[in-house]
PDB file of N, CA and C in Angstrom:
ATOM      1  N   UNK A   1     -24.509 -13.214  29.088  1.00  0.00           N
ATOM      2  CA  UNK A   1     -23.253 -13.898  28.796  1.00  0.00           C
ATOM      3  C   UNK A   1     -22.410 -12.987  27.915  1.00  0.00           C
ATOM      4  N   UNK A   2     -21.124 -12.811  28.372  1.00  0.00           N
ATOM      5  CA  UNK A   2     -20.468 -12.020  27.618  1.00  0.00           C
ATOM      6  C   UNK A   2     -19.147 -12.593  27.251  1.00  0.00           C
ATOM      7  N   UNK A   3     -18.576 -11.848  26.161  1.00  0.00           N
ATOM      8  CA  UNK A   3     -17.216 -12.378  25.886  1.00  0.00           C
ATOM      9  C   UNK A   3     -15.743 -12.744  27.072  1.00  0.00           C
ATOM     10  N   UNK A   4     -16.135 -11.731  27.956  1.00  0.00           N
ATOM     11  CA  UNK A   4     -15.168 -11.831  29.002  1.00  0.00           C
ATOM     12  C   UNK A   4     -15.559 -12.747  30.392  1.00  0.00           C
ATOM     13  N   UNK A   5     -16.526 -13.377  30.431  1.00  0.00           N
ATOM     14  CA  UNK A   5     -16.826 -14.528  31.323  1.00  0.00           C
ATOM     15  C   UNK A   5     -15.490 -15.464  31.592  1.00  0.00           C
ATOM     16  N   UNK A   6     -15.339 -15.570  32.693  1.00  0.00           N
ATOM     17  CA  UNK A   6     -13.968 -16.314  33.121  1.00  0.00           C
ATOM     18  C   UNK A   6     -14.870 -18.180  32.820  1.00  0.00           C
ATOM     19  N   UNK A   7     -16.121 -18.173  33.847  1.00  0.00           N
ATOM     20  CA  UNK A   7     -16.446 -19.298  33.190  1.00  0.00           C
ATOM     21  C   UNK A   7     -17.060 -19.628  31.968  1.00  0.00           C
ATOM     22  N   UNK A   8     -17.099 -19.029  31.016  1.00  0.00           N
ATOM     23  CA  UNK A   8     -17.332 -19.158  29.789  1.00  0.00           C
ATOM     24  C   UNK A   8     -16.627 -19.812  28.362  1.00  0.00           C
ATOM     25  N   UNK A   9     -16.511 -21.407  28.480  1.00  0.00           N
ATOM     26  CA  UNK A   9     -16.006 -22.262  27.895  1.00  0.00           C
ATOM     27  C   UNK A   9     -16.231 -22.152  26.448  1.00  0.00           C
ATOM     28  N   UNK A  10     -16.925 -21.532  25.559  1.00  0.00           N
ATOM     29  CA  UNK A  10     -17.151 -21.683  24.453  1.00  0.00           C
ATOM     30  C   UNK A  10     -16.123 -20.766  23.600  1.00  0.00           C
ATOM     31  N   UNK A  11     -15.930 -21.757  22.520  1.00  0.00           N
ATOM     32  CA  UNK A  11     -14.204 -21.465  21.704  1.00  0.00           C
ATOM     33  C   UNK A  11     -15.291 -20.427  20.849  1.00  0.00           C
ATOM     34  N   UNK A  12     -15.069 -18.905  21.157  1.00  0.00           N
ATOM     35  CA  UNK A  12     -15.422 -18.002  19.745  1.00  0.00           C
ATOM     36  C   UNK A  12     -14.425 -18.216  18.493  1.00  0.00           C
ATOM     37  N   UNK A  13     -13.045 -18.334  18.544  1.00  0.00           N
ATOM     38  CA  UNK A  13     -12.231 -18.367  17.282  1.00  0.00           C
ATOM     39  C   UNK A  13     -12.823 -19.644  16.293  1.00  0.00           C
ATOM     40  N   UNK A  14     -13.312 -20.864  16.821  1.00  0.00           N
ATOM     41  CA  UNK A  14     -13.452 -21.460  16.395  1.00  0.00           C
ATOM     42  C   UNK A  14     -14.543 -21.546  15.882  1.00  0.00           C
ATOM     43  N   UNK A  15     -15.650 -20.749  16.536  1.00  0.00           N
ATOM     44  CA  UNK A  15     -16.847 -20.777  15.975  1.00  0.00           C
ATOM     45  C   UNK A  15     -16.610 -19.743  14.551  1.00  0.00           C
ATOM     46  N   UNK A  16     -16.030 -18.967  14.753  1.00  0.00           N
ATOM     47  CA  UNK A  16     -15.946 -17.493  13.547  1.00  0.00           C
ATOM     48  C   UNK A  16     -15.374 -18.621  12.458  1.00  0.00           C
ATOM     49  N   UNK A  17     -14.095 -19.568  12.601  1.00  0.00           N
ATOM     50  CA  UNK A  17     -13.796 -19.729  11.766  1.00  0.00           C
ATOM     51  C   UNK A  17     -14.777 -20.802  11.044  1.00  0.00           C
ATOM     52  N   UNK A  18     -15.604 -21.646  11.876  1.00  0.00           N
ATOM     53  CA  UNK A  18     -16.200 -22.711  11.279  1.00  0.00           C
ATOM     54  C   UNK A  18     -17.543 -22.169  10.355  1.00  0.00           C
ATOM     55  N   UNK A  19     -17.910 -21.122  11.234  1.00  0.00           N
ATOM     56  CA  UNK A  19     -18.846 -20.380  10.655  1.00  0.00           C
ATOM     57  C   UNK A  19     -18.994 -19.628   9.185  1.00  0.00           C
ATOM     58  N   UNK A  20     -17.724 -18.731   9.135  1.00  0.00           N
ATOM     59  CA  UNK A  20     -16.899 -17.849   8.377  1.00  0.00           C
ATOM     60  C   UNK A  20     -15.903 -17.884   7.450  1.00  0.00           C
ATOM     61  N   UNK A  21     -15.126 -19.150   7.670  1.00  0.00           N
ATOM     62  CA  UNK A  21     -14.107 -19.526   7.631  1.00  0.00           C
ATOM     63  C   UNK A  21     -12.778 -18.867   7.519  1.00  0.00           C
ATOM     64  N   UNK A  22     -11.864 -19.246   7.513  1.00  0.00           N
ATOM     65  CA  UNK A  22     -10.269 -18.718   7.905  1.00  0.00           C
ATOM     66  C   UNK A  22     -10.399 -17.514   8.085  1.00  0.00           C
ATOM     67  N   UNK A  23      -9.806 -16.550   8.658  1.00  0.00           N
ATOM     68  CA  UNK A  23      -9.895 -14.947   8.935  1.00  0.00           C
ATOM     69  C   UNK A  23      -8.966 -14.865   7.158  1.00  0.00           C
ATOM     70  N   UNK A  24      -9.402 -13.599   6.448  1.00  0.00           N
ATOM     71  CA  UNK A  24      -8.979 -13.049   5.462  1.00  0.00           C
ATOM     72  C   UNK A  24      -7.157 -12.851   5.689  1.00  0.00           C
ATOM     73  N   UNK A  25      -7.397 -11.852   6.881  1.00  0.00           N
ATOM     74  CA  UNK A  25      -5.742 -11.448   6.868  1.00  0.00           C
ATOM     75  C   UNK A  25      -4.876 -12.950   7.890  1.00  0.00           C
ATOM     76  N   UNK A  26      -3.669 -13.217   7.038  1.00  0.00           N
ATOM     77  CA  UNK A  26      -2.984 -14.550   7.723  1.00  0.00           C
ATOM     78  C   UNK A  26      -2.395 -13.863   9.195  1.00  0.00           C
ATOM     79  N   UNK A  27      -1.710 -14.831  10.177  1.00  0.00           N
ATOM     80  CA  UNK A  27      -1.349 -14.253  11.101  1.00  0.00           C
ATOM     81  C   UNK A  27       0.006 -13.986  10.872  1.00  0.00           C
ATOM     82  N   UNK A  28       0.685 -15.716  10.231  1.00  0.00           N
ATOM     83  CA  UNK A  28       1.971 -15.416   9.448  1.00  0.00           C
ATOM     84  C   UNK A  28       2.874 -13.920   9.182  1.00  0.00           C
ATOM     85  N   UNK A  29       2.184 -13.029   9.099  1.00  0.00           N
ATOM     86  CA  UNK A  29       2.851 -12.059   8.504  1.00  0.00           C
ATOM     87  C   UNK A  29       2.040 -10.774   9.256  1.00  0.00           C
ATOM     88  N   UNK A  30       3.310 -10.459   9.851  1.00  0.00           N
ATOM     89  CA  UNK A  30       3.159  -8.951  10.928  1.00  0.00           C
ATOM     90  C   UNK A  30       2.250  -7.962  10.602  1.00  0.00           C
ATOM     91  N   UNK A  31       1.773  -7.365  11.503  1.00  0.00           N
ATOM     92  CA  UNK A  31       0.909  -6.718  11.385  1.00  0.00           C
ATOM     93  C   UNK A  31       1.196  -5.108  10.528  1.00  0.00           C
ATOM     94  N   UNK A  32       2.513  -4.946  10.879  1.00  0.00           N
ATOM     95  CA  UNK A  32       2.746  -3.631  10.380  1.00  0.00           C
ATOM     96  C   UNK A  32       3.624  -3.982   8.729  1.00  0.00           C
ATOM     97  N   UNK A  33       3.841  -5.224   8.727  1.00  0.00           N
ATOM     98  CA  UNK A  33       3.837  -5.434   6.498  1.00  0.00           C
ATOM     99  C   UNK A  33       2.487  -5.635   6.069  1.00  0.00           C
ATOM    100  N   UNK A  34       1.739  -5.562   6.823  1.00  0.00           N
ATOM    101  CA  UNK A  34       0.724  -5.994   5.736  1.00  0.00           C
ATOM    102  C   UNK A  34       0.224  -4.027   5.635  1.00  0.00           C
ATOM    103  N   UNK A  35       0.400  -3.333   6.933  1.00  0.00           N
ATOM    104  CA  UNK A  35      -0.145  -1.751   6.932  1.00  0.00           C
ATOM    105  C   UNK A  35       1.375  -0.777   5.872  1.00  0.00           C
ATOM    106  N   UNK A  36       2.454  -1.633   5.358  1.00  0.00           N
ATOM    107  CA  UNK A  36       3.284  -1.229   4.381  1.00  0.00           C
ATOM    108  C   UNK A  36       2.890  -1.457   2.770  1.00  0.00           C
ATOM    109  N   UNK A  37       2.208  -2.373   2.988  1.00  0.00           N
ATOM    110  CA  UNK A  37       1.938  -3.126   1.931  1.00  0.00           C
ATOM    111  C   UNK A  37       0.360  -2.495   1.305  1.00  0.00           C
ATOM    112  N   UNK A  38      -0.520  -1.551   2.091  1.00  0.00           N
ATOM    113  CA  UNK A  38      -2.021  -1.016   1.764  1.00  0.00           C
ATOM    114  C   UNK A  38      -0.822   0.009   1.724  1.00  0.00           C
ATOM    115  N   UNK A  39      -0.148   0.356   2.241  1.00  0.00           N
ATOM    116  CA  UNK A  39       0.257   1.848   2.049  1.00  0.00           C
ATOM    117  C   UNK A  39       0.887   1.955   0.256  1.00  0.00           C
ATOM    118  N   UNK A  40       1.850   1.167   0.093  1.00  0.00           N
ATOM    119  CA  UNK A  40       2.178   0.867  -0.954  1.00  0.00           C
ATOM    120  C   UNK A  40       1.022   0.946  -2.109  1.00  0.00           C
ATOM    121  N   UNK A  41       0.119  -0.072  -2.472  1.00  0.00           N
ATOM    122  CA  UNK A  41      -0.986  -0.102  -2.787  1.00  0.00           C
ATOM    123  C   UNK A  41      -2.027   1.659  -2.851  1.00  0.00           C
ATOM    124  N   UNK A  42      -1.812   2.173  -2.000  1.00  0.00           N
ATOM    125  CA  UNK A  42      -2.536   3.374  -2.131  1.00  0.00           C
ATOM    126  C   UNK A  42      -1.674   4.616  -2.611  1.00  0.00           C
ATOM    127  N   UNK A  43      -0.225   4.614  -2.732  1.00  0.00           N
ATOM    128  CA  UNK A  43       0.077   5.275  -3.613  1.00  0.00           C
ATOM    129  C   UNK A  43       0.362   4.987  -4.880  1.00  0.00           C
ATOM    130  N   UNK A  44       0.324   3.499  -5.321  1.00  0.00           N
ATOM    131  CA  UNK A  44       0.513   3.542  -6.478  1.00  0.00           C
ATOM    132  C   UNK A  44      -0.893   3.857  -6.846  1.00  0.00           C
ATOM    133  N   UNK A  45      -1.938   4.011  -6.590  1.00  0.00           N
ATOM    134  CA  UNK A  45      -3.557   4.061  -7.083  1.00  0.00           C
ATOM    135  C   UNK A  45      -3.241   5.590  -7.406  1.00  0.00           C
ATOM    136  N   UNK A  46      -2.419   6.207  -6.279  1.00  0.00           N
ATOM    137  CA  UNK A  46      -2.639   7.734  -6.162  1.00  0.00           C
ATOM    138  C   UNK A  46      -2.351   8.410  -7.093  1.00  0.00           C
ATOM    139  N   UNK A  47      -0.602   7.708  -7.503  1.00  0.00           N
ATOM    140  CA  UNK A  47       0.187   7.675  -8.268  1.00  0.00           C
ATOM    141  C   UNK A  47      -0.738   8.081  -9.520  1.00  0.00           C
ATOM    142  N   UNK A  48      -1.161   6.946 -10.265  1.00  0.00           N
ATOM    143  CA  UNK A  48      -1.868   6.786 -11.557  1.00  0.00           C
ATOM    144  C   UNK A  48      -3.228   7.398 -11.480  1.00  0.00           C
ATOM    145  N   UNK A  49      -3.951   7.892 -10.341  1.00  0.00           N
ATOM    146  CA  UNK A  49      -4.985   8.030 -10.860  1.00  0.00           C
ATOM    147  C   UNK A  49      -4.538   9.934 -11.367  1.00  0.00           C
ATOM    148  N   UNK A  50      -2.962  10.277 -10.364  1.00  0.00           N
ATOM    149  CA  UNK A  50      -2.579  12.010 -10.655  1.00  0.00           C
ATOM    150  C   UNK A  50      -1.799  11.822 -12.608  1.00  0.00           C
ATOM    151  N   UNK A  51      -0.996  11.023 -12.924  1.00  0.00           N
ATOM    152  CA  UNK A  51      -0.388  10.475 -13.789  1.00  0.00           C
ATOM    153  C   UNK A  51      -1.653  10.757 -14.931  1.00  0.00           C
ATOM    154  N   UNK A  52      -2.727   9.971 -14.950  1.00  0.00           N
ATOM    155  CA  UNK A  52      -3.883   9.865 -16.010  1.00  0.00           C
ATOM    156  C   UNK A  52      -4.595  11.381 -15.458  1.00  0.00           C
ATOM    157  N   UNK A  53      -4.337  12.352 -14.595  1.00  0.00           N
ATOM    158  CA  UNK A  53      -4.620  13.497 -15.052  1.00  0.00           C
ATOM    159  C   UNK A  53      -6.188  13.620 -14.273  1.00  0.00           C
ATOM    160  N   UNK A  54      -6.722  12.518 -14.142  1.00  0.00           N
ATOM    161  CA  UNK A  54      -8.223  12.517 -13.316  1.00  0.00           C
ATOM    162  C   UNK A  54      -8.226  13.693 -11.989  1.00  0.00           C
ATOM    163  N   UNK A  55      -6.812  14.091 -11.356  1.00  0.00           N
ATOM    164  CA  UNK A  55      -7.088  15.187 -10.371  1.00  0.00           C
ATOM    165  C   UNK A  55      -7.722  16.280 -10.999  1.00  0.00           C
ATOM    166  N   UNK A  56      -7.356  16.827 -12.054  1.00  0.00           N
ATOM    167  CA  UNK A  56      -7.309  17.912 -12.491  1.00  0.00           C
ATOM    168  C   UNK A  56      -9.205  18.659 -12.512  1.00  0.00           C
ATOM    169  N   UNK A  57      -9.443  19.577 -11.963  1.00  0.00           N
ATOM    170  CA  UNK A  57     -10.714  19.716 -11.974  1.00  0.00           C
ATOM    171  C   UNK A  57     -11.873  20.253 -12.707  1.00  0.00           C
ATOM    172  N   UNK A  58     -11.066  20.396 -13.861  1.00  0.00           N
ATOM    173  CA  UNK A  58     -11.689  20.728 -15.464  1.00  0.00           C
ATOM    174  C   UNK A  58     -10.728  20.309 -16.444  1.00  0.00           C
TER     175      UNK A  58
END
């Protein structure tokens, strides 16, 4: 039995969510703000971790 069975009646979303519950990322909000929004997020990390000098290799 596989995921792509045409006769294959069983709701996976519903099982993940009952199981798992709600998926982490909402659907609400596009896929490419939320990949602006880690981007954002990873330069300000980048930002501060060059800022506090931690690149430096001695």
């Amino acid at each position: 039995m596989g995921y792509d069975e045409d006769e294959d009646d069983f709701d996976y979303d519903e099982f993940v969510e009952r199981e798992f519950g709600a998926p982490l990322r909402s659907k609400a909000v596009p896929l490419h703000w939320q990949i602006v929004a880690i981007g954002l997020v990873v330069l300000f990390a980048l930002g501060t971790w060059v800022s506090l000098g931690l690149w430096t290799p001695f």
